[in-house]
PDB file of N, CA and C in Angstrom:
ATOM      1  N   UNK A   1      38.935   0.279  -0.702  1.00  0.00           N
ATOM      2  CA  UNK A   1      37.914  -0.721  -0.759  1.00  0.00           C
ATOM      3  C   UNK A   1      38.544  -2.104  -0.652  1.00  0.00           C
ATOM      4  N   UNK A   2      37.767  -3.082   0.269  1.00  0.00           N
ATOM      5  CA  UNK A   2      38.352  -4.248   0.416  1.00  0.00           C
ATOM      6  C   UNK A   2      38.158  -5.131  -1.120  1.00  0.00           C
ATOM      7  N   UNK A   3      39.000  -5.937  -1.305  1.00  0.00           N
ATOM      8  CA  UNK A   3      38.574  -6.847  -2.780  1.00  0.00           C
ATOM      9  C   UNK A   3      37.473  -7.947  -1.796  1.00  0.00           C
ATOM     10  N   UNK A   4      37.673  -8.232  -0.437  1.00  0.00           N
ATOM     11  CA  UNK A   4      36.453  -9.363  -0.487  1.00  0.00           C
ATOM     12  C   UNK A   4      36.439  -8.815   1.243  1.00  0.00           C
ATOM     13  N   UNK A   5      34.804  -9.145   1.252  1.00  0.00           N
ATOM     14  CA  UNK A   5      33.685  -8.880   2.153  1.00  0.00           C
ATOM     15  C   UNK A   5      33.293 -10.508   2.827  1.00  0.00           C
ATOM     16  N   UNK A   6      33.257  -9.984   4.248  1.00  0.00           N
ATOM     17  CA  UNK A   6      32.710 -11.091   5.224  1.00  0.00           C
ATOM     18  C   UNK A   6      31.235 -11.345   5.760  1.00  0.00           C
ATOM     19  N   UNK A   7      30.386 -11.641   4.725  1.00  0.00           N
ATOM     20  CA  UNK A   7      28.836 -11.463   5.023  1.00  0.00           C
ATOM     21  C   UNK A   7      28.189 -12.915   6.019  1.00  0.00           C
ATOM     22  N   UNK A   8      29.385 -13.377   6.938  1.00  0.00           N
ATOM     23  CA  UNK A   8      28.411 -14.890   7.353  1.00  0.00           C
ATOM     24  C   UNK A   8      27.923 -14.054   8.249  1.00  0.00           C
ATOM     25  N   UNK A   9      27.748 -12.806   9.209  1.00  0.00           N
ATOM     26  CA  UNK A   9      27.800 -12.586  10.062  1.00  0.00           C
ATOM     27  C   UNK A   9      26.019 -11.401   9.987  1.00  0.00           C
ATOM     28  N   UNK A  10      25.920 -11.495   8.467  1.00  0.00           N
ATOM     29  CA  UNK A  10      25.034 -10.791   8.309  1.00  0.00           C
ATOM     30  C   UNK A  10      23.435 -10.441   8.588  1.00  0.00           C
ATOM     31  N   UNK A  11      22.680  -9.897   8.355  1.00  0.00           N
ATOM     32  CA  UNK A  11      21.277  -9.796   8.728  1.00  0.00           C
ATOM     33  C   UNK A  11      20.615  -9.296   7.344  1.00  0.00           C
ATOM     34  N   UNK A  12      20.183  -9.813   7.632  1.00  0.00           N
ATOM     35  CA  UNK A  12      18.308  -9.949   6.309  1.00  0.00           C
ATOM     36  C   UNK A  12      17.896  -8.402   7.023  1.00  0.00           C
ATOM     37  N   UNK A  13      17.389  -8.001   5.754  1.00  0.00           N
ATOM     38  CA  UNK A  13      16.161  -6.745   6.166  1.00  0.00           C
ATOM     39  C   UNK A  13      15.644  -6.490   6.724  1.00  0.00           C
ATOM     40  N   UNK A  14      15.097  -6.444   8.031  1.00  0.00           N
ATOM     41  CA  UNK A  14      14.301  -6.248   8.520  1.00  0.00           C
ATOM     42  C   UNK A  14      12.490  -5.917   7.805  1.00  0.00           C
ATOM     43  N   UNK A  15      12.886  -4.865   7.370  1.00  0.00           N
ATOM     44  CA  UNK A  15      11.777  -4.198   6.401  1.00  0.00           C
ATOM     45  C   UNK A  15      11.427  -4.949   4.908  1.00  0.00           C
ATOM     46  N   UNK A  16      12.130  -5.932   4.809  1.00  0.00           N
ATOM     47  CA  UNK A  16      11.765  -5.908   2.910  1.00  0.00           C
ATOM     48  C   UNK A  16      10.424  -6.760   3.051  1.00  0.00           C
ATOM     49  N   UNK A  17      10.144  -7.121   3.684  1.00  0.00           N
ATOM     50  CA  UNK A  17       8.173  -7.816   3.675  1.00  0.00           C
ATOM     51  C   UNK A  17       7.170  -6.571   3.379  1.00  0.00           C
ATOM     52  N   UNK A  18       7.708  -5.343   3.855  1.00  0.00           N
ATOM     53  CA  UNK A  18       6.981  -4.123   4.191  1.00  0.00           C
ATOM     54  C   UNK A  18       7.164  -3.502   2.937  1.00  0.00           C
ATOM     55  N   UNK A  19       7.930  -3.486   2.077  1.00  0.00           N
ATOM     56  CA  UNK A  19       8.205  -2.601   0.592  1.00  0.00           C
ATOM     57  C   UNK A  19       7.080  -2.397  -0.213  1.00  0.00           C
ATOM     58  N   UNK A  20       7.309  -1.254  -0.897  1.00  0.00           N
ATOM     59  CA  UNK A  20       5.937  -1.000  -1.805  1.00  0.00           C
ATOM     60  C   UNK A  20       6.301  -1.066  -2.711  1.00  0.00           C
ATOM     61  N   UNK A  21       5.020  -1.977  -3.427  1.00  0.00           N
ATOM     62  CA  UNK A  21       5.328  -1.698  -5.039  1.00  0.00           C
ATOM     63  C   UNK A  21       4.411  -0.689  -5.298  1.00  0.00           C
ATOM     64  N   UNK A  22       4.654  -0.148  -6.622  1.00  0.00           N
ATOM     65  CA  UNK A  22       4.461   0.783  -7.422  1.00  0.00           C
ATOM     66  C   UNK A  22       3.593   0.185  -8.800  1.00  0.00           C
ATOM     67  N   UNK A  23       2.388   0.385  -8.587  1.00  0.00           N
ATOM     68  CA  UNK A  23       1.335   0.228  -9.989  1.00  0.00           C
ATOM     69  C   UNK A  23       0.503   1.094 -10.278  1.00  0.00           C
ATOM     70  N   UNK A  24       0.138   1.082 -11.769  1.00  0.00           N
ATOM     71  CA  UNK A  24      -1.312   2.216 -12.193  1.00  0.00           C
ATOM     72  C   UNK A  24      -2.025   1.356 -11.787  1.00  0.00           C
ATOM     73  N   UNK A  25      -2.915   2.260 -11.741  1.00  0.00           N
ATOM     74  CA  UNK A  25      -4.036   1.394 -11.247  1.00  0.00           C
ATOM     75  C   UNK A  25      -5.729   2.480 -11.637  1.00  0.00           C
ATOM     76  N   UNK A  26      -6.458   2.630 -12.719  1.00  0.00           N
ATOM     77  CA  UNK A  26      -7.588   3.338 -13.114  1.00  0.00           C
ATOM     78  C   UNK A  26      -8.707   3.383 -11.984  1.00  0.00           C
ATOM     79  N   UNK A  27      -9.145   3.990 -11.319  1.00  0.00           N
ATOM     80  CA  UNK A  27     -10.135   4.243 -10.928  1.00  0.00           C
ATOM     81  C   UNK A  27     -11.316   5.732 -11.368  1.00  0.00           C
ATOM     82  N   UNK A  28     -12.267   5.119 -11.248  1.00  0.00           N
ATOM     83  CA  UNK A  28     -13.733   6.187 -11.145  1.00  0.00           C
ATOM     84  C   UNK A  28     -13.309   7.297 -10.924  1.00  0.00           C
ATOM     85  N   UNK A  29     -13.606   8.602 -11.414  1.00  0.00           N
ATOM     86  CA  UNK A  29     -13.387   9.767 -10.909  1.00  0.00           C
ATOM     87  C   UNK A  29     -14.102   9.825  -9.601  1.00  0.00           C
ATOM     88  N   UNK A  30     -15.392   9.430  -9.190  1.00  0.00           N
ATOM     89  CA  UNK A  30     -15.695   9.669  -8.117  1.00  0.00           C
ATOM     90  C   UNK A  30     -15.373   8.949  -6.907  1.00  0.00           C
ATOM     91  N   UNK A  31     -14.884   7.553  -7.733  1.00  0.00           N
ATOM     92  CA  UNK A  31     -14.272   7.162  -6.413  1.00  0.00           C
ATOM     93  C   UNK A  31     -13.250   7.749  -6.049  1.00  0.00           C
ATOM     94  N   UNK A  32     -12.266   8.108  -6.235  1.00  0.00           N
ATOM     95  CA  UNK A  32     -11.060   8.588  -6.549  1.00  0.00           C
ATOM     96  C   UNK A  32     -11.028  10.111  -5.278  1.00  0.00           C
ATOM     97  N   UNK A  33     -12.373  10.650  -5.721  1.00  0.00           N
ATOM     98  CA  UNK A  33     -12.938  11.835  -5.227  1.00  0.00           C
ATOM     99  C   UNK A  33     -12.990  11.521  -4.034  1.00  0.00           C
ATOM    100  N   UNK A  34     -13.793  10.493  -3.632  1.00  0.00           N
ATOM    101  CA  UNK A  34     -14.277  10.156  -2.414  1.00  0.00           C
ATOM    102  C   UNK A  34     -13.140   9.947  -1.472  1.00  0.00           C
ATOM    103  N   UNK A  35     -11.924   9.104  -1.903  1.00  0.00           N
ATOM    104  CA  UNK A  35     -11.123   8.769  -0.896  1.00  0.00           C
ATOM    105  C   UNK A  35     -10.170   9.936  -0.920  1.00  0.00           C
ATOM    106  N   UNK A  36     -10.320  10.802  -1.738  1.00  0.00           N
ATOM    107  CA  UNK A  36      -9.310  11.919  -1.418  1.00  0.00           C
ATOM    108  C   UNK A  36      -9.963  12.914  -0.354  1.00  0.00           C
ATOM    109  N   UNK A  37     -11.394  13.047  -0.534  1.00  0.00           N
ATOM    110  CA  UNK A  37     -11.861  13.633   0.623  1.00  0.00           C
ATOM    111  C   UNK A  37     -11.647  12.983   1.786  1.00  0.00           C
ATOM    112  N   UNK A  38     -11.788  11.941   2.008  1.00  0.00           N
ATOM    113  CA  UNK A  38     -11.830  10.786   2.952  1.00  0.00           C
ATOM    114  C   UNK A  38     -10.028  10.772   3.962  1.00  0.00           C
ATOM    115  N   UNK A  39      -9.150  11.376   2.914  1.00  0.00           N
ATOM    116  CA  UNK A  39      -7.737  11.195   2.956  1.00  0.00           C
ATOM    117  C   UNK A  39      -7.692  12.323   3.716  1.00  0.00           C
ATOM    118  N   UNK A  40      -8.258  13.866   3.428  1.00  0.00           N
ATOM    119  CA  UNK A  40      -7.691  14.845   4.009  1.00  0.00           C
ATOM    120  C   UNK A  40      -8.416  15.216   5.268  1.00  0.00           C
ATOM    121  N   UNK A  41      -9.620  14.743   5.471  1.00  0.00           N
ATOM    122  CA  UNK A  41     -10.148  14.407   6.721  1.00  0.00           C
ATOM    123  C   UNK A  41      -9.214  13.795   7.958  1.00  0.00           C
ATOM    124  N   UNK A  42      -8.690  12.567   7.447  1.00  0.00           N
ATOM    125  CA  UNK A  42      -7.876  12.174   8.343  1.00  0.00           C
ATOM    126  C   UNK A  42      -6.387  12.755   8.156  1.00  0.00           C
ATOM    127  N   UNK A  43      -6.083  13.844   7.256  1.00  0.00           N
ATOM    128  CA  UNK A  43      -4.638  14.704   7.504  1.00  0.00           C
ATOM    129  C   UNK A  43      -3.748  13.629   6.710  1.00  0.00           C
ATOM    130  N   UNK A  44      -3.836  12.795   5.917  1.00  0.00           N
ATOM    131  CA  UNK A  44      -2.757  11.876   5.203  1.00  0.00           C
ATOM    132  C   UNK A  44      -3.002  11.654   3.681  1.00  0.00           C
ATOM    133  N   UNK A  45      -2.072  11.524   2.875  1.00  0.00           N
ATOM    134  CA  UNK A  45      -1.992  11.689   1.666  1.00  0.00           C
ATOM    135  C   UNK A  45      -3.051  10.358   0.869  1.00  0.00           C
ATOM    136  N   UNK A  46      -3.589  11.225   0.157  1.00  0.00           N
ATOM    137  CA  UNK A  46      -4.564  10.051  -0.710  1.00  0.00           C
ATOM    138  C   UNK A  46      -3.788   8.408  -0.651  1.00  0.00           C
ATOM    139  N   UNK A  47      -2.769   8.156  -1.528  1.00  0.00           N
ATOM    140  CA  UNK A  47      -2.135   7.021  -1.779  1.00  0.00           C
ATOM    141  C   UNK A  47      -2.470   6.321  -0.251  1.00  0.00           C
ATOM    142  N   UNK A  48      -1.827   6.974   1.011  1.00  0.00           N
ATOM    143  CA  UNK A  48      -1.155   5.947   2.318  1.00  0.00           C
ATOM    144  C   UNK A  48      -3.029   5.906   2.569  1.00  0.00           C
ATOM    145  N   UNK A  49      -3.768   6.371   2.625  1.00  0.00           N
ATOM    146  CA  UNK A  49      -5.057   6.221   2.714  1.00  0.00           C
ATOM    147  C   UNK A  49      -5.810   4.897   2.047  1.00  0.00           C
ATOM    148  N   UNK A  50      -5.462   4.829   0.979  1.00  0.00           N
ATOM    149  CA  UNK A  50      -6.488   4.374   0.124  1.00  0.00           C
ATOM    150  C   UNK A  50      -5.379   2.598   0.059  1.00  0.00           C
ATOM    151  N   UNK A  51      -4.219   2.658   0.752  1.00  0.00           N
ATOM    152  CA  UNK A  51      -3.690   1.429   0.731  1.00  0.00           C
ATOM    153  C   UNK A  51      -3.586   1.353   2.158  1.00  0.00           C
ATOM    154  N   UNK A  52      -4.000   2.194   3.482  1.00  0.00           N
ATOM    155  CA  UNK A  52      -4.240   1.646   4.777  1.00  0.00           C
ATOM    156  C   UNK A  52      -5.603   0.860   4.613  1.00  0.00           C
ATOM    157  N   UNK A  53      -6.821   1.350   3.508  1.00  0.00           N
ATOM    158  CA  UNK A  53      -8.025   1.062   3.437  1.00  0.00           C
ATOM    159  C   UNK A  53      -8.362  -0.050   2.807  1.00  0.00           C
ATOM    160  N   UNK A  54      -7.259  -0.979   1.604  1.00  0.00           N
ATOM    161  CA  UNK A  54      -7.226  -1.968   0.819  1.00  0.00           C
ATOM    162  C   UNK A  54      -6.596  -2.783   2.175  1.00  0.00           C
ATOM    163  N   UNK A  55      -5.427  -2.737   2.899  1.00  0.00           N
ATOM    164  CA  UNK A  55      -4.646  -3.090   3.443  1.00  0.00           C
ATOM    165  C   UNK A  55      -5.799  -3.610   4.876  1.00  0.00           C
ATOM    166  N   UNK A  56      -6.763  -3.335   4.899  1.00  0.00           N
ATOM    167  CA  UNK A  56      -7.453  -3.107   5.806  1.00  0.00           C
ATOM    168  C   UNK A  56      -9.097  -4.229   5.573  1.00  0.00           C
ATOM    169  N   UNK A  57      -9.024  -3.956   4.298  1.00  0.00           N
ATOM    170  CA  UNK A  57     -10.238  -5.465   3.555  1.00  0.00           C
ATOM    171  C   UNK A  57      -9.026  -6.873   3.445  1.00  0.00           C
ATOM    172  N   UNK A  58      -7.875  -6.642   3.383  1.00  0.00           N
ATOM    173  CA  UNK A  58      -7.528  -8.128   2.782  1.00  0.00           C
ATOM    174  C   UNK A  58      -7.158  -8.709   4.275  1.00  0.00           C
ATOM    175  N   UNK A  59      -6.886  -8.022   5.410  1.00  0.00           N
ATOM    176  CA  UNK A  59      -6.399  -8.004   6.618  1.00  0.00           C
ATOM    177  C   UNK A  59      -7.597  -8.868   7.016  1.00  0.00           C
ATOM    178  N   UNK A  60      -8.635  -8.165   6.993  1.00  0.00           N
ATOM    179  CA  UNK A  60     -10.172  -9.146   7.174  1.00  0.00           C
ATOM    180  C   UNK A  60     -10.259  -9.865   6.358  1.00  0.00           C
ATOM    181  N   UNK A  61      -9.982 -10.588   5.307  1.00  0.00           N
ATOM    182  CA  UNK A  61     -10.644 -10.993   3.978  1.00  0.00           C
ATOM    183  C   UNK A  61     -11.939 -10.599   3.681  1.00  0.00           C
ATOM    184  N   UNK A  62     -12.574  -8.819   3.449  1.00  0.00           N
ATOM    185  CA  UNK A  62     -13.469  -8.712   3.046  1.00  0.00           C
ATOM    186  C   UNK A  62     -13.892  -8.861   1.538  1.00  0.00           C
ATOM    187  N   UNK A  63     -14.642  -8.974   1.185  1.00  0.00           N
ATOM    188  CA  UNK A  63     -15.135  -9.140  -0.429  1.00  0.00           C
ATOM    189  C   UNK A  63     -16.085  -8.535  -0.737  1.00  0.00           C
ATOM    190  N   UNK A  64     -15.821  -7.336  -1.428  1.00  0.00           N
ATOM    191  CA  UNK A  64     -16.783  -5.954  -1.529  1.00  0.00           C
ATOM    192  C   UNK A  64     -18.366  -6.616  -2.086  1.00  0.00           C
ATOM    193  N   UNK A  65     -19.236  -6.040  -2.340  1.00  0.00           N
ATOM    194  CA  UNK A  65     -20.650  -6.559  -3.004  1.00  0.00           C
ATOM    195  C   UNK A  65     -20.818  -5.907  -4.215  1.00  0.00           C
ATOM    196  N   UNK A  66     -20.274  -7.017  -4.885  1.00  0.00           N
ATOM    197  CA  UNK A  66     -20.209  -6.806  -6.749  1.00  0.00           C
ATOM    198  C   UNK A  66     -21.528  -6.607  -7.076  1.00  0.00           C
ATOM    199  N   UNK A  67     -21.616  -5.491  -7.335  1.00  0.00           N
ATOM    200  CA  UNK A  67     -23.510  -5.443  -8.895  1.00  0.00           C
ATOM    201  C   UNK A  67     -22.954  -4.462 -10.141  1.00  0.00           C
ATOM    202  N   UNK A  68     -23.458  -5.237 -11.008  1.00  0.00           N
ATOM    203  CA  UNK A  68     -23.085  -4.639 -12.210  1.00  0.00           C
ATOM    204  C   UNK A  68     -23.850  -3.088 -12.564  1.00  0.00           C
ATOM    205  N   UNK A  69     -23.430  -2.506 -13.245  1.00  0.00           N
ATOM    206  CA  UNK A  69     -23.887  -1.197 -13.178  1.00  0.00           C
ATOM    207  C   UNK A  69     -24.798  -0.807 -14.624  1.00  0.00           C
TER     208      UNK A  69
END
C-alpha cells in the first residue's frame, strides 16, 4: 500500500445525486395493498414502484387532494 495517494486527477460520482435513502415510513393497510397490487401488475417490487410513483408527482409538482376523513 502506497503511504500517499494522487487524487488531483480524480472524478466525483457519477451516481451519488441518484442514492437512496432509507426511511419508515407508516402507511394504510389498504393503501399499501393497493400499490402492491399495482407493483406486481407491472412485474416490479412494491418499494421501486411506489418511489417511481412519488418520484413521478414531485417530477410534476403534483399536490394530491387533501379531505379529511
Amino acid at each position: 500500500m502506497k503511504t500517499e495517494y494522487d487524487f488531483s486527477h480524480a472524478v466525483g460520482n457519477p451516481y451519488a445525486q441518484r442514492l437512496h435513502r432509507q426511511i419508515t415510513l407508516n402507511l394504510d393497510a389498504d393503501v399499501w395493498a393497493y400499490f402492491q397490487q399495482q407493483a406486481e401488475l407491472a412485474s416490479i417490487p412494491c418499494q421501486d414502484y411506489l418511489n417511481w410513483c412519488l418520484a413521478d408527482c414531485a417530477e410534476r409538482r403534483q399536490t394530491p387532494a387533501l379531505s379529511a376523513k
